[in-house]
Protein backbone atom coordinates (compact mmCIF):
# COMPACT_ATOMS: atom_id res chain seq x y z
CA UNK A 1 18.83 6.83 0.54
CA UNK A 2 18.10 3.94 -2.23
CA UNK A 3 15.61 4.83 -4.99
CA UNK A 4 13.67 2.59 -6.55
CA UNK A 5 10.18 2.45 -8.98
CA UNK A 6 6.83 1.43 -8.37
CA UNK A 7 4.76 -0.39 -10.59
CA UNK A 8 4.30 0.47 -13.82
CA UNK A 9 4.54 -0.26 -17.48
CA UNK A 10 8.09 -2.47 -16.81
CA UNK A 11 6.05 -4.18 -13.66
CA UNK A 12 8.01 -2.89 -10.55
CA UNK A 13 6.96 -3.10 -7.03
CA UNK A 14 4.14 -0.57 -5.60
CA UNK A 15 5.12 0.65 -2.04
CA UNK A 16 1.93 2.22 -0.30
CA UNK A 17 1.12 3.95 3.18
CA UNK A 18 -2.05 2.67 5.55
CA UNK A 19 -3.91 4.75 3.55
CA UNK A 20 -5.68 5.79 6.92
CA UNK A 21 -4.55 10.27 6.92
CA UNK A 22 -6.14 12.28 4.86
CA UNK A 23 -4.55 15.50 3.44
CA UNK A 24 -3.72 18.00 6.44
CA UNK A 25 -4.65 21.36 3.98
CA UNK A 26 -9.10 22.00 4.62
CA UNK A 27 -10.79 21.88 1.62
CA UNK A 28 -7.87 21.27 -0.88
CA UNK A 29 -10.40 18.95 -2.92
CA UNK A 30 -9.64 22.05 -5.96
CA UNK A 31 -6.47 22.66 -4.66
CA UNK A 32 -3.30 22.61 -7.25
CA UNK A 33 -0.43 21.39 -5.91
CA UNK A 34 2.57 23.62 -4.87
CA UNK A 35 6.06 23.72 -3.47
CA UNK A 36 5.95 23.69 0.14
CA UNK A 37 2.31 22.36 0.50
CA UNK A 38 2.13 19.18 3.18
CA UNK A 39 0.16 15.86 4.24
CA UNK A 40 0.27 14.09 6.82
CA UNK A 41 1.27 11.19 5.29
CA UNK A 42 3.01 9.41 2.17
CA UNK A 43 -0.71 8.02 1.22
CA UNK A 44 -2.82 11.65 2.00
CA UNK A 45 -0.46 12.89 -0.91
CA UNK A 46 -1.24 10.19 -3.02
CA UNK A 47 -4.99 10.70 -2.58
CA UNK A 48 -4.63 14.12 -3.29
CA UNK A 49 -2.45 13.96 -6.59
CA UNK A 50 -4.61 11.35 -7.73
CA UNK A 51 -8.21 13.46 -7.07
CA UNK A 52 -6.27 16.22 -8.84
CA UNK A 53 -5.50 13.97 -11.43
CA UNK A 54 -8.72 13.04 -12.49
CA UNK A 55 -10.20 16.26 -12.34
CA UNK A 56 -7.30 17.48 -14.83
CA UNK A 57 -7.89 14.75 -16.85
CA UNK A 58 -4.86 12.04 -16.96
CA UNK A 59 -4.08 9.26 -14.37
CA UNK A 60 -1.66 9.18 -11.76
CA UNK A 61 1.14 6.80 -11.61
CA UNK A 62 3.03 5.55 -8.32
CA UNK A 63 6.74 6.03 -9.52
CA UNK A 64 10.23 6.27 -7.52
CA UNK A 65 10.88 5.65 -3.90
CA UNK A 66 13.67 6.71 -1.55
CA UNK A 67 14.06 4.60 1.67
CA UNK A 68 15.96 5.79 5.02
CA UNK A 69 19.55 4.79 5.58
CA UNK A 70 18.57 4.48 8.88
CA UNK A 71 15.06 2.55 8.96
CA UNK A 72 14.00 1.57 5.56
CA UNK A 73 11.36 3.50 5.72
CA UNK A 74 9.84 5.19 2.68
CA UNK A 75 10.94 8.82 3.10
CA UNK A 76 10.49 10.15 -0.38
CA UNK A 77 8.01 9.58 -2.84
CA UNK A 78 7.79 10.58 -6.51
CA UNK A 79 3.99 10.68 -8.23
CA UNK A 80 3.89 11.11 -12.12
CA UNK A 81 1.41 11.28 -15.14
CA UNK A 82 0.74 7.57 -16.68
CA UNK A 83 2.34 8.42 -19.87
CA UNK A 84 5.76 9.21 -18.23
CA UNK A 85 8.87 7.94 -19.42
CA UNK A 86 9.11 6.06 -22.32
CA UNK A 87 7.98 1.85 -22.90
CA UNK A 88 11.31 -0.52 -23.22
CA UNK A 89 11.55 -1.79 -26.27
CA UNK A 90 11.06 -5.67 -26.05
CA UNK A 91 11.79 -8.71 -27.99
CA UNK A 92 8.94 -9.27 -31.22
CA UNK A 93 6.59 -12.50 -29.58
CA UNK A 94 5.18 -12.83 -33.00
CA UNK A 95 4.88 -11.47 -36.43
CA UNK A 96 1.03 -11.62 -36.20
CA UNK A 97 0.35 -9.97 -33.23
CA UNK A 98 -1.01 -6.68 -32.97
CA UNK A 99 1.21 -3.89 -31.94
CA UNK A 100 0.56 -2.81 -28.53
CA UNK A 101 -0.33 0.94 -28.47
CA UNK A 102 1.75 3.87 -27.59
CA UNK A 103 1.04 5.16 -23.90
CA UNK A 104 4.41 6.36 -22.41
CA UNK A 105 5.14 9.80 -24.47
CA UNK A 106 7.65 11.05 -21.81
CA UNK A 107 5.50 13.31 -20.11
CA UNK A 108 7.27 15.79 -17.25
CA UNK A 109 4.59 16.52 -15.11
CA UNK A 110 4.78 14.77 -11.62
CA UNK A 111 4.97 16.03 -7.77
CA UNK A 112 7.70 15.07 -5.55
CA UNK A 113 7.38 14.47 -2.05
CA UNK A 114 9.41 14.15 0.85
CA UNK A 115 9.07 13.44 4.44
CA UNK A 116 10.16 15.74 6.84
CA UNK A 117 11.59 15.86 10.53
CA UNK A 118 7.93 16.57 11.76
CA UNK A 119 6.29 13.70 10.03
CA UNK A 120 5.18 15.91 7.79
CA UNK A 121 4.95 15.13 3.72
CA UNK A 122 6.22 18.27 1.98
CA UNK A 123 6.06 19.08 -1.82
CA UNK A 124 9.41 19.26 -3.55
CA UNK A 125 8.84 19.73 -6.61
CA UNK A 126 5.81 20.18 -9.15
CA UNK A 127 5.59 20.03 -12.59
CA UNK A 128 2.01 21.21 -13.91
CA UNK A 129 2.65 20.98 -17.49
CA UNK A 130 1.80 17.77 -20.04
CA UNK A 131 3.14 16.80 -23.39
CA UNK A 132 -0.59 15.40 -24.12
CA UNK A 133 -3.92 16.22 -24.58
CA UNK A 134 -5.96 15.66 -20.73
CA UNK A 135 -9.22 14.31 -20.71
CA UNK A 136 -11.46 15.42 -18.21
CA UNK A 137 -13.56 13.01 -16.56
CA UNK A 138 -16.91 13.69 -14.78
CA UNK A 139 -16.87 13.42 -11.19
CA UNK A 140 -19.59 10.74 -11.46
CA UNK A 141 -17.89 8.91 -14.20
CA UNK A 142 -15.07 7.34 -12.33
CA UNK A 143 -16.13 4.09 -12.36
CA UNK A 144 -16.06 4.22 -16.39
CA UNK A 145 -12.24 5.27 -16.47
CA UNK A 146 -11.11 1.46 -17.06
CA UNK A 147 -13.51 1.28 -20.04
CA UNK A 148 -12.25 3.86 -21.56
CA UNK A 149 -8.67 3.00 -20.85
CA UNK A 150 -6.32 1.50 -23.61
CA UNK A 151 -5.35 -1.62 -23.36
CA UNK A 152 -1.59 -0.68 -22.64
CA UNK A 153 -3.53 1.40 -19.68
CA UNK A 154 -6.11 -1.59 -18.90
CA UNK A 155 -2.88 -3.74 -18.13
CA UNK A 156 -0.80 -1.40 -16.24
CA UNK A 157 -3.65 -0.89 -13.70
CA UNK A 158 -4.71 -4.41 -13.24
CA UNK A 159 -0.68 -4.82 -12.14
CA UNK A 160 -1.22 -1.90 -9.72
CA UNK A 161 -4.89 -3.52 -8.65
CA UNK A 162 -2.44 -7.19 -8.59
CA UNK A 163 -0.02 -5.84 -6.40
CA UNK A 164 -2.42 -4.01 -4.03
CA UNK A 165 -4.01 -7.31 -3.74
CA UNK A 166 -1.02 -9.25 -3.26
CA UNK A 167 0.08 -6.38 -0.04
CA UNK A 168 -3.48 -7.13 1.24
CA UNK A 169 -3.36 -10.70 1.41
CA UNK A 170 0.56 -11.01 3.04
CA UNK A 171 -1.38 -8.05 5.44
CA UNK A 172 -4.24 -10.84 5.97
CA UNK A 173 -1.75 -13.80 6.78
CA UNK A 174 0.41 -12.09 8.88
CA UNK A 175 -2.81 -10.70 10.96
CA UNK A 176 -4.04 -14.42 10.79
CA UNK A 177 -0.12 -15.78 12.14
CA UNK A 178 -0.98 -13.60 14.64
CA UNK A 179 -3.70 -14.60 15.98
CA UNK A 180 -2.65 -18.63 15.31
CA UNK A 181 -0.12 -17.42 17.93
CA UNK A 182 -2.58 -15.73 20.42
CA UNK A 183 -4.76 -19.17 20.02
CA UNK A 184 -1.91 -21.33 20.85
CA UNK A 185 -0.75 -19.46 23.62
CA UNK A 186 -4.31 -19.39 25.24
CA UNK A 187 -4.57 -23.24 24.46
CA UNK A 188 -1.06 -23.58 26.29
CA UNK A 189 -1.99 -21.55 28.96
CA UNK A 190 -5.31 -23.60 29.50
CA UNK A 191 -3.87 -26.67 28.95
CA UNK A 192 -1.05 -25.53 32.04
CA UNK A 193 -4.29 -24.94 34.17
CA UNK A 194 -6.04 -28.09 33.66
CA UNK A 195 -2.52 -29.79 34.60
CA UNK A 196 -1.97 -27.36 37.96
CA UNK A 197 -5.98 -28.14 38.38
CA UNK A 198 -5.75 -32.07 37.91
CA UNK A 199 -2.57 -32.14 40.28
CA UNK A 200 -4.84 -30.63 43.34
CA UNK A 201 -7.57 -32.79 43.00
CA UNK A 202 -5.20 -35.56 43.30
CA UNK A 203 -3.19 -34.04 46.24
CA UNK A 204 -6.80 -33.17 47.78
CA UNK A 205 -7.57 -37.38 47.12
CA UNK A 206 -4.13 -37.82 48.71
CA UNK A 207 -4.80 -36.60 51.86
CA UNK A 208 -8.55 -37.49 52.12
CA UNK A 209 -6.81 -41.08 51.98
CA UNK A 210 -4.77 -40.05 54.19
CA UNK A 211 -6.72 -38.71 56.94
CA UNK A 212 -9.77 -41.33 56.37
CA UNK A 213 -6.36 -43.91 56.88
CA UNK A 214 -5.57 -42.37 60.48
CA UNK A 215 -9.12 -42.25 61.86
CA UNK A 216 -9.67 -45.84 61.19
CA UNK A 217 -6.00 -46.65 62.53
C-alpha cells in the first residue's frame, strides 16, 4: 500500500469519503475512541474524531493515507491533533516580516484507521494523550473556532476549506459532463427520429404520386 499526507501545514492533498455514513456505534456522540471500535466508513470516523475533538478541546487534522495495491482505494486512514509534527523550516521572505507563530509542537495523539474485509473501518491505534494545553469549546460556540484560531491555524484550514472546494467543483463538472452527454445523446436520438420521420412522409408522398399516377393512366 502507498502512504501519503493530507493537507496540512506543508499543503498536501486532502482525500475524503461521500461523507454520506454516519458512525455504526448508537450514541457514541461521548464516546472515546478505542482499539477495535468501527464505522462504517472512512468519513463516519472522521466525523467522529473530529466531534471528539472539539469536545476535548484541540482540532483534528486529516493526515496519512494508504491506498490498495489492488484498487487505489483509500484503505487506511491516519487522523491527528493540529499541532502534530513539527513546521519545515523555510527560506526567510523578508527581514521585516513578522514571524509566523509556533503551531506544530509534535503532538502524539491521533487514531488510526483501517478498512477491513467487511467494509468495516476499524481503530488501530489510539493515542489519547497531548503535549499541549486543550481548550474546550462550547458546543454552541463552534462557529467562533476560526476567530479564535491563530493565524498559522486560520491558514491551514482555509487550505483544507480550498481543497474541499476544489473536490466539490471537479464533483460538479464531472456531474455536469455527464449530463452534456445525456443531452447530446437525447438530441442525437431525436434528431435520428425526425430523419426516420421525414423519410416516411416522403415515401407516403411517393406512393400517393404513385397511385394518384395509375388511376388517371
Amino acid at each position: 500500500m502507498d502512504e501519503h499526507h493530507s493537507s496540512g501545514e506543508d499543503g498536501d492533498m486532502i482525500e475524503s469519503s461521500n461523507g454520506k455514513d454516519l458512525v455504526s456505534t448508537e450514541g457514541s456522540s461521548d464516546m472515546e475512541p478505542y482499539v477495535g471500535m468501527d464505522f462504517d466508513s472512512e468519513e463516519a470516523a472522521k466525523v467522529f474524531y473530529d466531534a471528539y475533538a472539539t469536545r476535548m478541546g484541540f482540532i483534528m487534522r486529516v493526515d496519512a493515507f494508504r491506498r490498495s495495491m489492488r484498487d487505489g482505494k483509500v484503505v487506511w486512514r491516519r487522523l491527528v491533533c493540529n499541532k502534530e509534527g513539527f513546521r519545515k523550516l523555510r527560506p526567510k521572505r523578508s527581514e521585516n516580516r513578522k514571524p509566523r507563530a509556533i503551531t506544530r509542537e509534535g503532538c502524539k495523539a491521533m487514531i488510526v484507521v483501517k478498512k477491513e474485509k467487511t467494509g468495516k473501518w476499524v481503530v488501530t491505534r489510539f493515542v489519547k494523550e497531548h503535549n499541549h494545553p486543550l481548550v474546550v469549546t462550547p458546543a454552541n460556540g463552534r462557529r467562533s473556532v476560526l476567530l479564535s484560531q491563530t493565524p498559522d491555524e486560520k491558514d491551514e484550514k482555509i487550505r483544507e476549506l480550498t481543497a474541499e472546494l476544489q473536490r466539490e467543483r471537479k464533483r460538479s463538472a464531472a456531474f455536469q459532463e455527464q449530463l452534456d452527454m445525456v443531452l447530446r445523446d437525447m438530441e442525437d436520438h431525436s434528431h435520428h427520429l425526425s430523419r426516420n420521420i421525414d423519410d416516411m412522409v416522403q415515401s407516403v408522398r411517393e406512393i400517393e404520386s404513385k397511385r394518384l399516377a395509375l388511376s388517371h393512366s
